[in-house]
Protein backbone atom coordinates (compact mmCIF):
# COMPACT_ATOMS: atom_id res chain seq x y z
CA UNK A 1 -46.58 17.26 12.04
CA UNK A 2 -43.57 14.99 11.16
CA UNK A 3 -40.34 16.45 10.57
CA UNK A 4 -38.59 14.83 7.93
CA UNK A 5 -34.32 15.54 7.76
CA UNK A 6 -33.49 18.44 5.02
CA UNK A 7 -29.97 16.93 4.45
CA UNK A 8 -30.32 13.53 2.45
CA UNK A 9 -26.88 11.77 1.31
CA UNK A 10 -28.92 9.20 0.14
CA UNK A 11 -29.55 11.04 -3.28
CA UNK A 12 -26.07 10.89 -3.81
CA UNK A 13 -26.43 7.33 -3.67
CA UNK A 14 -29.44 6.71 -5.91
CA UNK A 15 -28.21 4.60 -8.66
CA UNK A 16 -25.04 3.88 -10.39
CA UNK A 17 -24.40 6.90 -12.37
CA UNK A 18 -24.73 9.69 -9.60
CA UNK A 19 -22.13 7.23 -7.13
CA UNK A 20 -19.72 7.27 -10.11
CA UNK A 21 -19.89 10.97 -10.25
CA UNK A 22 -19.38 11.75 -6.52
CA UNK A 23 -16.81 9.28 -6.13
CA UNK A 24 -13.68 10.25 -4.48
CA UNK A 25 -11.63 7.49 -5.04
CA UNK A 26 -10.65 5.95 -8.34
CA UNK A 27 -8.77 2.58 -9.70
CA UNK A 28 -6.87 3.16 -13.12
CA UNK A 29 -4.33 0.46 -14.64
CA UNK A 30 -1.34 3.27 -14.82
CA UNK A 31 -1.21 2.83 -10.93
CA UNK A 32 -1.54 -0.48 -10.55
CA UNK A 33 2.23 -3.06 -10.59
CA UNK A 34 1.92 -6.46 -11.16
CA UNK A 35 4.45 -8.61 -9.32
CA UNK A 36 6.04 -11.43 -11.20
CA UNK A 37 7.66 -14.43 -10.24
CA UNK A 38 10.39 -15.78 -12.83
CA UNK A 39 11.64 -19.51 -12.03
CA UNK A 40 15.08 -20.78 -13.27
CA UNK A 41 14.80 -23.89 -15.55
CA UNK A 42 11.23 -24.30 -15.69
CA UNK A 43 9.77 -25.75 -19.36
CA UNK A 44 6.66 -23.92 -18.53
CA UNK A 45 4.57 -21.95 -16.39
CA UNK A 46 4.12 -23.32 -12.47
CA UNK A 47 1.15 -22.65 -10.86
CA UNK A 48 1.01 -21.90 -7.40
CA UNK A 49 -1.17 -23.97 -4.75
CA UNK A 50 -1.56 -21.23 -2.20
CA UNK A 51 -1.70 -18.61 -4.92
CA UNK A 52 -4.65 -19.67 -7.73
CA UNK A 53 -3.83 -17.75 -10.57
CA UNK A 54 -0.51 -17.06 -9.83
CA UNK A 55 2.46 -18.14 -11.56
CA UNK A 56 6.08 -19.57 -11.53
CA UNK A 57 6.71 -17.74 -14.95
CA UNK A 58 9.56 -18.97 -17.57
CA UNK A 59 11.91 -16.73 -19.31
CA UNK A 60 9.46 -16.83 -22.22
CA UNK A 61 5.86 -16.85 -20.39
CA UNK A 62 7.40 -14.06 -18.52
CA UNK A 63 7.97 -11.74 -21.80
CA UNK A 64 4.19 -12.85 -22.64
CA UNK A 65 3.00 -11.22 -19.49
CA UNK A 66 4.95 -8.36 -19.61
CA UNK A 67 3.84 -7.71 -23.03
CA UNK A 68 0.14 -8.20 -21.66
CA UNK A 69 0.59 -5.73 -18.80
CA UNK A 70 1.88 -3.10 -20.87
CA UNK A 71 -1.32 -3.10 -23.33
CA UNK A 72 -3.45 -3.18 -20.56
CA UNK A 73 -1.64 0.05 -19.62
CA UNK A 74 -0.52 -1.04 -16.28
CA UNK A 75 1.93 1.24 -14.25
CA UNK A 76 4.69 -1.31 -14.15
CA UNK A 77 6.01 -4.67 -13.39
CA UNK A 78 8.05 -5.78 -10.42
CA UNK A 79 10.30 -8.78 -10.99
CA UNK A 80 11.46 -11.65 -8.36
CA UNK A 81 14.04 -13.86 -9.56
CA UNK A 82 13.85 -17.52 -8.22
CA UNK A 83 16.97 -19.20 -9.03
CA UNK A 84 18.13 -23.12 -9.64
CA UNK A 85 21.34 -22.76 -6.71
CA UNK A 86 21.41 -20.64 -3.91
CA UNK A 87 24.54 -19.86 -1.12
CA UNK A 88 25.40 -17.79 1.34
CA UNK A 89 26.24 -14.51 -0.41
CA UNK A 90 23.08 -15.09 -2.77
CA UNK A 91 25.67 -14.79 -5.37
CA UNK A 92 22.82 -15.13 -7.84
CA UNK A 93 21.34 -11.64 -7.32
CA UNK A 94 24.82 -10.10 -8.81
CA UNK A 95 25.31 -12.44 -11.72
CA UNK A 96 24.56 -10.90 -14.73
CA UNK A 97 23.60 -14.36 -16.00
CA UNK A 98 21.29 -14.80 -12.92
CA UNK A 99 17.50 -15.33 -13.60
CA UNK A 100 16.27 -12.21 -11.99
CA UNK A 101 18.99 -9.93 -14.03
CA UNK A 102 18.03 -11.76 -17.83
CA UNK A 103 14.67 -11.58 -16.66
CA UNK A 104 15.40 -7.68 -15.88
CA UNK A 105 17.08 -7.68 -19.80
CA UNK A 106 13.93 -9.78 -21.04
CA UNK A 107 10.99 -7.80 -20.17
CA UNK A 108 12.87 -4.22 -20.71
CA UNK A 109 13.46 -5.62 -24.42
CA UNK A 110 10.00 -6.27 -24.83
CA UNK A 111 8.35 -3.40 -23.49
CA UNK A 112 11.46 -0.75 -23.98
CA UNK A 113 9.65 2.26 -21.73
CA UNK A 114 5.71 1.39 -22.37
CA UNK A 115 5.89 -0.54 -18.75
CA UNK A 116 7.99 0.58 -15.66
CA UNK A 117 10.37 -2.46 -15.48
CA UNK A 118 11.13 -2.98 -11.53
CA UNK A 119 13.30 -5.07 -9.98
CA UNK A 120 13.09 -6.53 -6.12
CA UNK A 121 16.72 -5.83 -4.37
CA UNK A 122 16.78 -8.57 -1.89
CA UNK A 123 19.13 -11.62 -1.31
CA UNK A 124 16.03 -13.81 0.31
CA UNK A 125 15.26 -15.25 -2.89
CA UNK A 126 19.25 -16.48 -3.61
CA UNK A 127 20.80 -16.99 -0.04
CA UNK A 128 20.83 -20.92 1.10
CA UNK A 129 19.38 -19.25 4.47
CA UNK A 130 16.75 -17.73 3.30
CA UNK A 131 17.12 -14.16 5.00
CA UNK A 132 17.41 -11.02 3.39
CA UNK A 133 21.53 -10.47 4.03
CA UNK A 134 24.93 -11.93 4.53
CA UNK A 135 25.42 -13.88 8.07
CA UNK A 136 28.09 -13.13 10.41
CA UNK A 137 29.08 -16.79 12.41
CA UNK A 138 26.97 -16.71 14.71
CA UNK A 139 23.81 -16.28 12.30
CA UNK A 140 22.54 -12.79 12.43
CA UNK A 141 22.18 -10.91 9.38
CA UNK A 142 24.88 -8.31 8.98
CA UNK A 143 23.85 -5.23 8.40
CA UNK A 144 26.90 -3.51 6.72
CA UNK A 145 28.34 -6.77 4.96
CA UNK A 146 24.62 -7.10 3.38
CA UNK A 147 25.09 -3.14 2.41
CA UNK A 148 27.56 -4.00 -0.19
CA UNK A 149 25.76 -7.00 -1.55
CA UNK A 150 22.51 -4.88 -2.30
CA UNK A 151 24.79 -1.86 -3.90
CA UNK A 152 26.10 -4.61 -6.23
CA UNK A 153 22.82 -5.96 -7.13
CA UNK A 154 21.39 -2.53 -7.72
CA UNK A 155 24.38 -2.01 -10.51
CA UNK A 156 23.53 -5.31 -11.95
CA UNK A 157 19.85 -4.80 -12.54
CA UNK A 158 20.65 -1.38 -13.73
CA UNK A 159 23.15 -2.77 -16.26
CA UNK A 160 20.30 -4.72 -17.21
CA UNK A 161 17.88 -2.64 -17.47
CA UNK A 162 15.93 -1.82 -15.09
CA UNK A 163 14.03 1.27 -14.74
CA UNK A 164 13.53 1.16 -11.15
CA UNK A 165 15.45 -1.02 -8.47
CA UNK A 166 13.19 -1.78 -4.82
CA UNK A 167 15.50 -2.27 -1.71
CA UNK A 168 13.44 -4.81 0.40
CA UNK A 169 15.79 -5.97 3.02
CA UNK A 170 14.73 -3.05 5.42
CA UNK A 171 18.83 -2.86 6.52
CA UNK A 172 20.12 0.44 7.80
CA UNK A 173 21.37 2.67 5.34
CA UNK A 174 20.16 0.50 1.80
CA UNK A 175 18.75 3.21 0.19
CA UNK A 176 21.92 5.09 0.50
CA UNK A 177 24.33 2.46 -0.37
CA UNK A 178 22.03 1.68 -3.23
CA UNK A 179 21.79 5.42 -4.17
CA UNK A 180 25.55 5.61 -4.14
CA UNK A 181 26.77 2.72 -6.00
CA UNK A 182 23.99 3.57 -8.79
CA UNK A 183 25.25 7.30 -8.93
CA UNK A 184 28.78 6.21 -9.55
CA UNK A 185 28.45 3.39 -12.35
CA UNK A 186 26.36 5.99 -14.34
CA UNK A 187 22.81 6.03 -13.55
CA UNK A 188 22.28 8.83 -11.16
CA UNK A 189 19.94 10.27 -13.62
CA UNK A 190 17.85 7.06 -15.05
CA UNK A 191 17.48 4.48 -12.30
CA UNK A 192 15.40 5.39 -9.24
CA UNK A 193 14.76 4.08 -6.10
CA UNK A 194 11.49 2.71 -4.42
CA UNK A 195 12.11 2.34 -1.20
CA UNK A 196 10.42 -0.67 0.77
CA UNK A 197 10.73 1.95 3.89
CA UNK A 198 8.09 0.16 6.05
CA UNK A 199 8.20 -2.92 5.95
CA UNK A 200 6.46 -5.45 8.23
CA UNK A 201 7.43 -9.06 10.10
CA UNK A 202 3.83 -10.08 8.85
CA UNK A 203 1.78 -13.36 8.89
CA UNK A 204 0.57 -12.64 5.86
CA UNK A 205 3.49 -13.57 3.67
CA UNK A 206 2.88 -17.34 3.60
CA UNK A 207 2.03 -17.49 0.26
CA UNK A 208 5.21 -15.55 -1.18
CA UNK A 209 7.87 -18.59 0.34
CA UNK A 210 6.06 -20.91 -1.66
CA UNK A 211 6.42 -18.40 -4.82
CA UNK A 212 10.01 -17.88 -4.26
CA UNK A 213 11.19 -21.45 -2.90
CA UNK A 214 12.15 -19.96 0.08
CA UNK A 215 15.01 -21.66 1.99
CA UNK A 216 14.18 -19.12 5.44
CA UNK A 217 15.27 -20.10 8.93
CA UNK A 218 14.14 -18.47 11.24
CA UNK A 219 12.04 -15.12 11.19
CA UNK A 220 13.34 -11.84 9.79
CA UNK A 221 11.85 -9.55 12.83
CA UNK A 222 15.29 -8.78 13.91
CA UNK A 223 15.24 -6.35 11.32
CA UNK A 224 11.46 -5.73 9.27
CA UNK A 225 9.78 -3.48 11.63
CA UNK A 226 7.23 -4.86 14.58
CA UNK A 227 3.71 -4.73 13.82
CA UNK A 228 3.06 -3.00 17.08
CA UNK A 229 4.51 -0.05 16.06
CA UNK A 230 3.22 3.02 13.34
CA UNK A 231 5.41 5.92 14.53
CA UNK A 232 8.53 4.07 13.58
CA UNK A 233 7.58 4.39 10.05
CA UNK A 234 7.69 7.64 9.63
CA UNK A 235 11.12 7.71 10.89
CA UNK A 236 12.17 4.81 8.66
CA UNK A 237 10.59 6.82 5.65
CA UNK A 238 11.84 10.26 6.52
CA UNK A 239 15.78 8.45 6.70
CA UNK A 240 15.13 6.85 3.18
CA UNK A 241 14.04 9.63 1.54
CA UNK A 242 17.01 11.56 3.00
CA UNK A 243 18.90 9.04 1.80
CA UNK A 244 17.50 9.39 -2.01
CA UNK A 245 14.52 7.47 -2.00
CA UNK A 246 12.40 8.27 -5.13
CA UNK A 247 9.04 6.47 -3.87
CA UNK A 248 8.35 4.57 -0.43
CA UNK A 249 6.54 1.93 0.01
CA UNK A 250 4.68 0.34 3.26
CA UNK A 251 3.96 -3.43 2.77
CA UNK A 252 1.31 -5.07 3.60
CA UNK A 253 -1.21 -3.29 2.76
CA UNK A 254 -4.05 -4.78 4.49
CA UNK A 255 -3.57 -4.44 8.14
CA UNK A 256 -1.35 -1.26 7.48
CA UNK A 257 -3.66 1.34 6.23
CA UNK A 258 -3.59 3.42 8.80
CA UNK A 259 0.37 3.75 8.03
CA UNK A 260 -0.55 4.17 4.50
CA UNK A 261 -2.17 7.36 5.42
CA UNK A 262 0.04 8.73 7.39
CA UNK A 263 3.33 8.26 5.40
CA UNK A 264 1.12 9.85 2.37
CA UNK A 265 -0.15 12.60 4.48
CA UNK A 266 3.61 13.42 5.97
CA UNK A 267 5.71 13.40 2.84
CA UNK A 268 5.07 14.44 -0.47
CA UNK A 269 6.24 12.06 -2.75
CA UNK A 270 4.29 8.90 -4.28
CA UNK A 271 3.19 6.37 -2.00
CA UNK A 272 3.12 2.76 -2.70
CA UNK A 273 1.50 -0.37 -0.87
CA UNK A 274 1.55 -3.87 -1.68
CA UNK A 275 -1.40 -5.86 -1.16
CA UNK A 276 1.15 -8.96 -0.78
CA UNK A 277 0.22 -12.67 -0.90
CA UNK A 278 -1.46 -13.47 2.06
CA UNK A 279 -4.15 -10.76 1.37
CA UNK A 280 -4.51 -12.20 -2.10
CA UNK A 281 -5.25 -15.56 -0.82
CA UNK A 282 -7.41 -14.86 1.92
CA UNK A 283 -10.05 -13.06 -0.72
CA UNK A 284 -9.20 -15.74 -3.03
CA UNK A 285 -10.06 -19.02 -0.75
CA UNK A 286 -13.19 -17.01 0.83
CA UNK A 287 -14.66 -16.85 -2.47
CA UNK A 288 -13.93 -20.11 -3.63
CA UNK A 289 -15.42 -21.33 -0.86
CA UNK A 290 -18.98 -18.76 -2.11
CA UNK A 291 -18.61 -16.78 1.72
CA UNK A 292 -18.11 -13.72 -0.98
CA UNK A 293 -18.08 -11.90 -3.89
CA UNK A 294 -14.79 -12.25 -5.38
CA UNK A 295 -14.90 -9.29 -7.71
CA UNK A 296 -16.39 -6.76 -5.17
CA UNK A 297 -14.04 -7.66 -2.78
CA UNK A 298 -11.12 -7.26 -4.70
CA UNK A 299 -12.02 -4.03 -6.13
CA UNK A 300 -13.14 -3.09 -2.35
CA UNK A 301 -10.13 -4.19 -1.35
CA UNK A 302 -8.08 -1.66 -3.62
CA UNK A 303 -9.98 0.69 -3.46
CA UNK A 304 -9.36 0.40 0.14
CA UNK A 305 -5.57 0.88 -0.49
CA UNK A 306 -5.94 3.84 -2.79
CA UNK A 307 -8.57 6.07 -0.30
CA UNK A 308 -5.99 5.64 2.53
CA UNK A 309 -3.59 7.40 0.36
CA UNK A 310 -1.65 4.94 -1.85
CA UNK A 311 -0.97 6.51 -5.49
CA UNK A 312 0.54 2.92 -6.55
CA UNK A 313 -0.71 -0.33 -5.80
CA UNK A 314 1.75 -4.05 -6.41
CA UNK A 315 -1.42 -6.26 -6.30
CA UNK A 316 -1.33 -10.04 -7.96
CA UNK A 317 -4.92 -8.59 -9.57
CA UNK A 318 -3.05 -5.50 -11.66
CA UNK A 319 -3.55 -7.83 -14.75
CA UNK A 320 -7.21 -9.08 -13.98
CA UNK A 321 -8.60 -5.72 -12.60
CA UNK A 322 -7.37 -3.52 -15.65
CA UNK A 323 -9.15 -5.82 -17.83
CA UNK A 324 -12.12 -5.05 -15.38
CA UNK A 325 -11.78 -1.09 -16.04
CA UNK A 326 -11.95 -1.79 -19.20
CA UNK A 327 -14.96 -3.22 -19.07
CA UNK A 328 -16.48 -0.98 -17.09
CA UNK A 329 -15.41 2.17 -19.17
């Protein structure tokens, strides 16, 4: 007599109503951030070659998308500035006429607190070098000189209105120099801090120095953390949040899921990853080229992110995958 199995998964499986109902995992717009790129003296939008769909925004195509994001119900926007002149000091980031700070003053004006306006706290985009601090002589980022640059640019973007400020640079000690120089210029209570706490020397940001003109020499693994190494991050998360992190973050997302999951399962406070650039045009070429389906594999992709334990996801998709939901009720 055959024995057939008693236990059957399968019928959870059976069509498309019963997998929506035992799903575990979920995408929804409020936890998605769309990353925006905002170029100094453009007449309109740039596209970007390595990035389809992505855009060199103006001042006013910026506001446009901003508005867009914030009916779609997304969780926020994070700005990168990209300006006209760069030096040393990335004396741009502090200016309160700087592109990244009116763009900071542009998008908070036109979505007041309907859209979590965030700002990236980095000198990479403004510094003739291209790396993420102030050099000493010899060329290596200094740590403690680049500790009072990013405490300036925190104050500016606050003063322009940013709800949230993200310290990228991974230097020693950001979060509380941010934390600090926030508290005392009056926004210990309204500003918060998402903490790029493990971040990655990746391959995968390619695309993003093409988005922000980069000027980089060099590598930045000096200081963004090895890819051989997971324990480290917990460290580096643990000191930021002692330091007054709000959120962390781990970028990328991709090949880091397994830190994902175990920042989210050792701390208990929301979890973002980016799915950065190179992961957006990897998916994006392989479908162009028909090797797949381009919307399954970005919603795979995220919903990737979100089962290792991400609550909030920057993706380049935010925009196009809300509209998705929507569709999909």
């Amino acid at each position: 007599m055959t024995s057939f199995p008693s236990s059957r998964p399968r019928r959870l499986r059976v069509n498309p109503a019963v997998r929506r109902l035992v799903a575990e995992n979920r995408l929804h717009p409020a936890e998605l951030v769309l990353p925006v790129f905002v170029r100094e003296g453009l007449s309109e939008p740039q596209p970007l070659s390595s990035m389809p769909g992505v855009y060199q925004h103006t001042r006013d195509s910026l506001r446009k998308a901003a508005a867009e994001a914030a009916g779609l119900g997304l969780g926020g926007i994070m700005l990168f500035g990209v300006p006209e002149q760069k030096d040393a000091v990335g004396s741009g980031a502090t200016d309160p006429d700087g592109i990244l700070n009116l763009a900071v003053a542009d998008v908070r004006a036109e979505v007041g607190d309907d859209l979590v306006v965030m700002g990236d706290l980095c000198l990479d985009e403004f510094t003739d070098h291209g790396h993420c601090g102030v050099l000493t002589p010899e060329g290596v980022v200094d740590n403690d000189a680049t500790l009072l640059r990013y405490a300036d640019m925190g104050v500016a973007m606050a003063q322009a209105g940013a709800h949230m400020v993200g310290p990228s640079g991974m230097m020693d000690g950001q979060v509380a120099a941010v934390r600090k120089a926030l508290d005392e210029n009056g926004f210990a209570e309204n500003v918060s801090i998402l903490a790029y706490a493990a971040k990655y020397a990746s391959a995968f940001y390619g695309p993003f120095r093409e988005a922000v003109n980069s000027s980089l020499q060099g590598d930045r693994r000096t200081y963004q953390q090895d890819p051989a190494n997971a324990q480290e991050s917990l460290r580096e998360v643990e000191l930021d949040l002692a330091e007054g992190a709000d959120l962390v973050m781990v970028k990328p997302a991709m090949s880091y899921l397994d830190v994902v999951a175990r920042v989210a399962d050792r701390f208990e406070v929301p979890v973002a990853a980016y799915q950065i650039s190179g992961e957006y045009s990897m998916i994006e070429a392989a479908a162009a080229n028909g090797w797949i389906d381009r919307e399954r594999a970005i919603l795979e992709s995220l919903l990737s992110i979100r089962r290792a334990g991400a609550s909030i996801i920057l993706t380049y998709w935010a925009a196009e995958v809300a509209k998705t939901l929507r569709e999909q009720g």
